[in-house]
C-alpha atoms as a PDB file:
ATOM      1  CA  UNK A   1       0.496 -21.444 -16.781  1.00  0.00           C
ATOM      2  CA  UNK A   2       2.253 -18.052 -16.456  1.00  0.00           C
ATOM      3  CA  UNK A   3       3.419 -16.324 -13.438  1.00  0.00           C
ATOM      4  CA  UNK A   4       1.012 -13.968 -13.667  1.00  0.00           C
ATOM      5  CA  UNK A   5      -3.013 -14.811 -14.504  1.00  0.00           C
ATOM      6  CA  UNK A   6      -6.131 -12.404 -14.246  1.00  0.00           C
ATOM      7  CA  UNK A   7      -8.468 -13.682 -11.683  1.00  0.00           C
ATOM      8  CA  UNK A   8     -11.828 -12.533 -13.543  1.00  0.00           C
ATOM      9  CA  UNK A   9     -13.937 -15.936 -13.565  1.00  0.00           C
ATOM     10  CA  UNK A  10     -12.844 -17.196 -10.430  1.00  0.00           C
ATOM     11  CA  UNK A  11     -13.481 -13.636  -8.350  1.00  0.00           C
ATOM     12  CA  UNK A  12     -16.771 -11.989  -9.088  1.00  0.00           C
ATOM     13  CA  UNK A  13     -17.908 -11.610  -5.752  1.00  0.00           C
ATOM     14  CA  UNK A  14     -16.711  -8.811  -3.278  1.00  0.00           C
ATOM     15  CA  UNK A  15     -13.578  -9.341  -1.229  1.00  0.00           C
ATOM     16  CA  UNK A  16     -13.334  -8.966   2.100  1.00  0.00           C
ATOM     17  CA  UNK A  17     -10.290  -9.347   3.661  1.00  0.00           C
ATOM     18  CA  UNK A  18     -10.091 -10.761   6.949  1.00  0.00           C
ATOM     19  CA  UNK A  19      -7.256 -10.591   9.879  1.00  0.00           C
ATOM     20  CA  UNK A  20      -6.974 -13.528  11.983  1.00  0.00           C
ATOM     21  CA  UNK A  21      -3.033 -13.775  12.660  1.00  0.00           C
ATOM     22  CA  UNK A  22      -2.677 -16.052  16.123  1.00  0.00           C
ATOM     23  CA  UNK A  23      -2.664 -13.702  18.736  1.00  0.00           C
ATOM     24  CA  UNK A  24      -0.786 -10.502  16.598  1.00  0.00           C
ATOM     25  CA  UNK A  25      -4.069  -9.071  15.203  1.00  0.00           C
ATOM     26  CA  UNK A  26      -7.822 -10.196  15.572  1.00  0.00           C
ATOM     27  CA  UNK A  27     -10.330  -7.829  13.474  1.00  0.00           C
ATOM     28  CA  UNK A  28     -12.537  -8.182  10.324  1.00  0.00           C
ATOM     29  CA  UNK A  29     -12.670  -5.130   7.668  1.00  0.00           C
ATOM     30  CA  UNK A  30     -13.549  -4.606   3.734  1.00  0.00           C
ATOM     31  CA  UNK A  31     -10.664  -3.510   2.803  1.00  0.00           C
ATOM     32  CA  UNK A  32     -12.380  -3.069  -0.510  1.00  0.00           C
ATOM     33  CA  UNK A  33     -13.105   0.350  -1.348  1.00  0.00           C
ATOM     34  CA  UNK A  34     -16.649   1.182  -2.449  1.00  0.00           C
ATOM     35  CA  UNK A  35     -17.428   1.314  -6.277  1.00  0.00           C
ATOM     36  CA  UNK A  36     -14.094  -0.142  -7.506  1.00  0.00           C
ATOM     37  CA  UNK A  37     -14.738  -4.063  -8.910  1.00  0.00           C
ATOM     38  CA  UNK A  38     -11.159  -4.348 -10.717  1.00  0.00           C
ATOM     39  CA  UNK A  39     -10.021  -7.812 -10.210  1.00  0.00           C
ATOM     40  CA  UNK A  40      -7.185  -8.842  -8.495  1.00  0.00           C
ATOM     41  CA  UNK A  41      -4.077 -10.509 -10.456  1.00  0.00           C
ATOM     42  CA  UNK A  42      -2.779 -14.068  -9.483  1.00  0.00           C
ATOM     43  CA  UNK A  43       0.994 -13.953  -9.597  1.00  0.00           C
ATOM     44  CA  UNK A  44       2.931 -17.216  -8.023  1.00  0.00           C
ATOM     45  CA  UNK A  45      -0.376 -18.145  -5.836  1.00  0.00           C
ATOM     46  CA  UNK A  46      -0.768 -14.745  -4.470  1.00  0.00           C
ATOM     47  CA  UNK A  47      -3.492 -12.053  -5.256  1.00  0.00           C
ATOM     48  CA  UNK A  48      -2.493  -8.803  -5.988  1.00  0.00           C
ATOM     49  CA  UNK A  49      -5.079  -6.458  -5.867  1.00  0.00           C
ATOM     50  CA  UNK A  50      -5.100  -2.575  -7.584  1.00  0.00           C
ATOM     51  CA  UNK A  51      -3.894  -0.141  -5.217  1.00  0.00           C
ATOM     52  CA  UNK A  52      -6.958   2.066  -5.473  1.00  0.00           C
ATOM     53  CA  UNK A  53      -9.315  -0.608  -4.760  1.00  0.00           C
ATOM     54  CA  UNK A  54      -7.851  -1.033  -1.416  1.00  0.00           C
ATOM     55  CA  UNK A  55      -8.778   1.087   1.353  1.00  0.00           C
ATOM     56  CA  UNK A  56      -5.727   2.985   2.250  1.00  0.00           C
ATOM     57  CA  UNK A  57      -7.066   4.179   6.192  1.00  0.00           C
ATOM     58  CA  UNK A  58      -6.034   0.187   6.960  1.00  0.00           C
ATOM     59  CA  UNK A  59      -2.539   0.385   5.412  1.00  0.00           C
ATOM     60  CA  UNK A  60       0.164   1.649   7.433  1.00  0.00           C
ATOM     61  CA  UNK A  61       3.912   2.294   5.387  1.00  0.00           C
ATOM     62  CA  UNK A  62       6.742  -0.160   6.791  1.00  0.00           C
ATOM     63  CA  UNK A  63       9.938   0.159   6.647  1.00  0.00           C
ATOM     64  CA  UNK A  64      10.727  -3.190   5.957  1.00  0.00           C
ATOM     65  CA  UNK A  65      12.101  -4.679   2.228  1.00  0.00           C
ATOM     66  CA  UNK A  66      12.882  -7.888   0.470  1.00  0.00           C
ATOM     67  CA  UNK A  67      14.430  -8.103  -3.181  1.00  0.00           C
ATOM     68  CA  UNK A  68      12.452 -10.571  -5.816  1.00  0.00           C
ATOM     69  CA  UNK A  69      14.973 -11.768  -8.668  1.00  0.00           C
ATOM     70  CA  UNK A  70      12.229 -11.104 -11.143  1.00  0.00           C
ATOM     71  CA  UNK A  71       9.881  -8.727  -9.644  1.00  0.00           C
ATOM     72  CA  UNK A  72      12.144  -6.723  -7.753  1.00  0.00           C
ATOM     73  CA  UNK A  73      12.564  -4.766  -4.180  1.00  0.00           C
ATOM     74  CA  UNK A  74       8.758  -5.114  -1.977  1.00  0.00           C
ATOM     75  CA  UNK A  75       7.568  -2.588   0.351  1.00  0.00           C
ATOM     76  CA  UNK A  76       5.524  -3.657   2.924  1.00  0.00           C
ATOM     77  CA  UNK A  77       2.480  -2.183   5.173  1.00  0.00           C
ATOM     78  CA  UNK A  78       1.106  -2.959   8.453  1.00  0.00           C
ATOM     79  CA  UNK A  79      -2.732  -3.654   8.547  1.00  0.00           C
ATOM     80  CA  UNK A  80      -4.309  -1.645  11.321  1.00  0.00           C
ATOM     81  CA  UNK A  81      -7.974  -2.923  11.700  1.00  0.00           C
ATOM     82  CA  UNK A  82     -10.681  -2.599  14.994  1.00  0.00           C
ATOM     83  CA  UNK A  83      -7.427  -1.143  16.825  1.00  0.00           C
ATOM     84  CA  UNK A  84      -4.765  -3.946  15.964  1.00  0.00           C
ATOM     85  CA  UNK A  85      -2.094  -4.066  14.135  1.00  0.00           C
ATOM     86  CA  UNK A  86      -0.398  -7.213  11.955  1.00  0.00           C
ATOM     87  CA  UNK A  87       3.008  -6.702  11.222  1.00  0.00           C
ATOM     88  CA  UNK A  88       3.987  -6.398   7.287  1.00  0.00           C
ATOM     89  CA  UNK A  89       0.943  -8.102   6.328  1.00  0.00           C
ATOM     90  CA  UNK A  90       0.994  -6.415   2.887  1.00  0.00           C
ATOM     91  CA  UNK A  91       3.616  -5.870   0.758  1.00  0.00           C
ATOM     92  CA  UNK A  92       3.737  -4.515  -3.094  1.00  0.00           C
ATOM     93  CA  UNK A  93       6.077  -3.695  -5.881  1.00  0.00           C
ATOM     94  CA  UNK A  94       6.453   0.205  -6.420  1.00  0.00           C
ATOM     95  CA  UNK A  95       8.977  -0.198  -9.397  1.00  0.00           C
ATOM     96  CA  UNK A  96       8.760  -3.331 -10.560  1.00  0.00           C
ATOM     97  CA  UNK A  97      11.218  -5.251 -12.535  1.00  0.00           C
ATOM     98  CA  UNK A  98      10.107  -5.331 -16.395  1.00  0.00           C
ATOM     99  CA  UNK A  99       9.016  -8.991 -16.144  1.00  0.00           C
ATOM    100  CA  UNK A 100       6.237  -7.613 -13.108  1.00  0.00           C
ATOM    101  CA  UNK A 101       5.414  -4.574 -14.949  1.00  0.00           C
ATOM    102  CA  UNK A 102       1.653  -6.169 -14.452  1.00  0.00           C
ATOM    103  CA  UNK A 103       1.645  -6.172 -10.596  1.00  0.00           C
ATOM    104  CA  UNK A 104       2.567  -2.214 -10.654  1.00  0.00           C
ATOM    105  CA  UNK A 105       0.133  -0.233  -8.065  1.00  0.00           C
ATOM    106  CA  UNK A 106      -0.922  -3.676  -6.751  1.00  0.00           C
ATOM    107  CA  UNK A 107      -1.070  -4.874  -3.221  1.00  0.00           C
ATOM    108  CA  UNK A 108      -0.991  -8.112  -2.062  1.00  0.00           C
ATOM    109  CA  UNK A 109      -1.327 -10.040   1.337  1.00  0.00           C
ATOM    110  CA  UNK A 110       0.143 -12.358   3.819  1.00  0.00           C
ATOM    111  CA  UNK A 111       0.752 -13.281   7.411  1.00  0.00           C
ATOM    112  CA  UNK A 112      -2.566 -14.412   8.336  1.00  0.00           C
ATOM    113  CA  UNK A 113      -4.594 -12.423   6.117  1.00  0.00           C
ATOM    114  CA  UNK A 114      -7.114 -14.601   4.298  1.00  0.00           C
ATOM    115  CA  UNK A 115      -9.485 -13.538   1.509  1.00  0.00           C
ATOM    116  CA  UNK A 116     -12.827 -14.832   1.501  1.00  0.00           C
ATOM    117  CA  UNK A 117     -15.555 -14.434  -1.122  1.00  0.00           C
END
């Protein structure tokens, strides 16, 4: 299996993302914008989802990084949904490393974010 696999046949439903992080945000929002169906990518167990298929009104800019050895430096966002916030719940690869090129404008999620279909 490679690091990175399109997530077509097992996600044909809408995704809603819920927040449910212990006390640090409690909420429930599509963060799915309206009209886009582009599926996410699976890279190392996580779903990265197109940038413009995520509504942007819940993603607030952090200025926290990390550096991937093969994907390269992450920029994180807070979620801000029903008036909470969780702390650099999202993160995503601006200028990815050549061996990420895929996850490019992608977002994914973390930190007591689940994804349900």
């Amino acid at each position: 299996m490679s690091r990175c696999d399109n997530a077509n046949e097992r996600f044909s439903d809408k995704l809603i993302v819920k927040l449910n992080s212990e006390g640090e945000c409690h909420g429930k929002g599509n963060l799915e914008r309206q009209g886009h169906r582009r599926k996410p990518l699976i890279v190392e167990g996580n779903l990265y989802f197109p940038r413009d298929t995520v509504r942007a009104e819940f993603l607030r800019e952090s200025e926290s990084r990390t550096i991937c050895p093969w994907k390269g430096e992450a920029s994180y966002f807070h979620l801000a949904v029903d008036g909470a916030e969780n702390h650099d719940a999202a993160w995503c690869y601006p200028e990815p490393k050549k061996a990420a090129q895929q996850i490019k404008d992608h977002v994914a999620f973390w930190r007591g974010v689940s994804i349900e279909r």
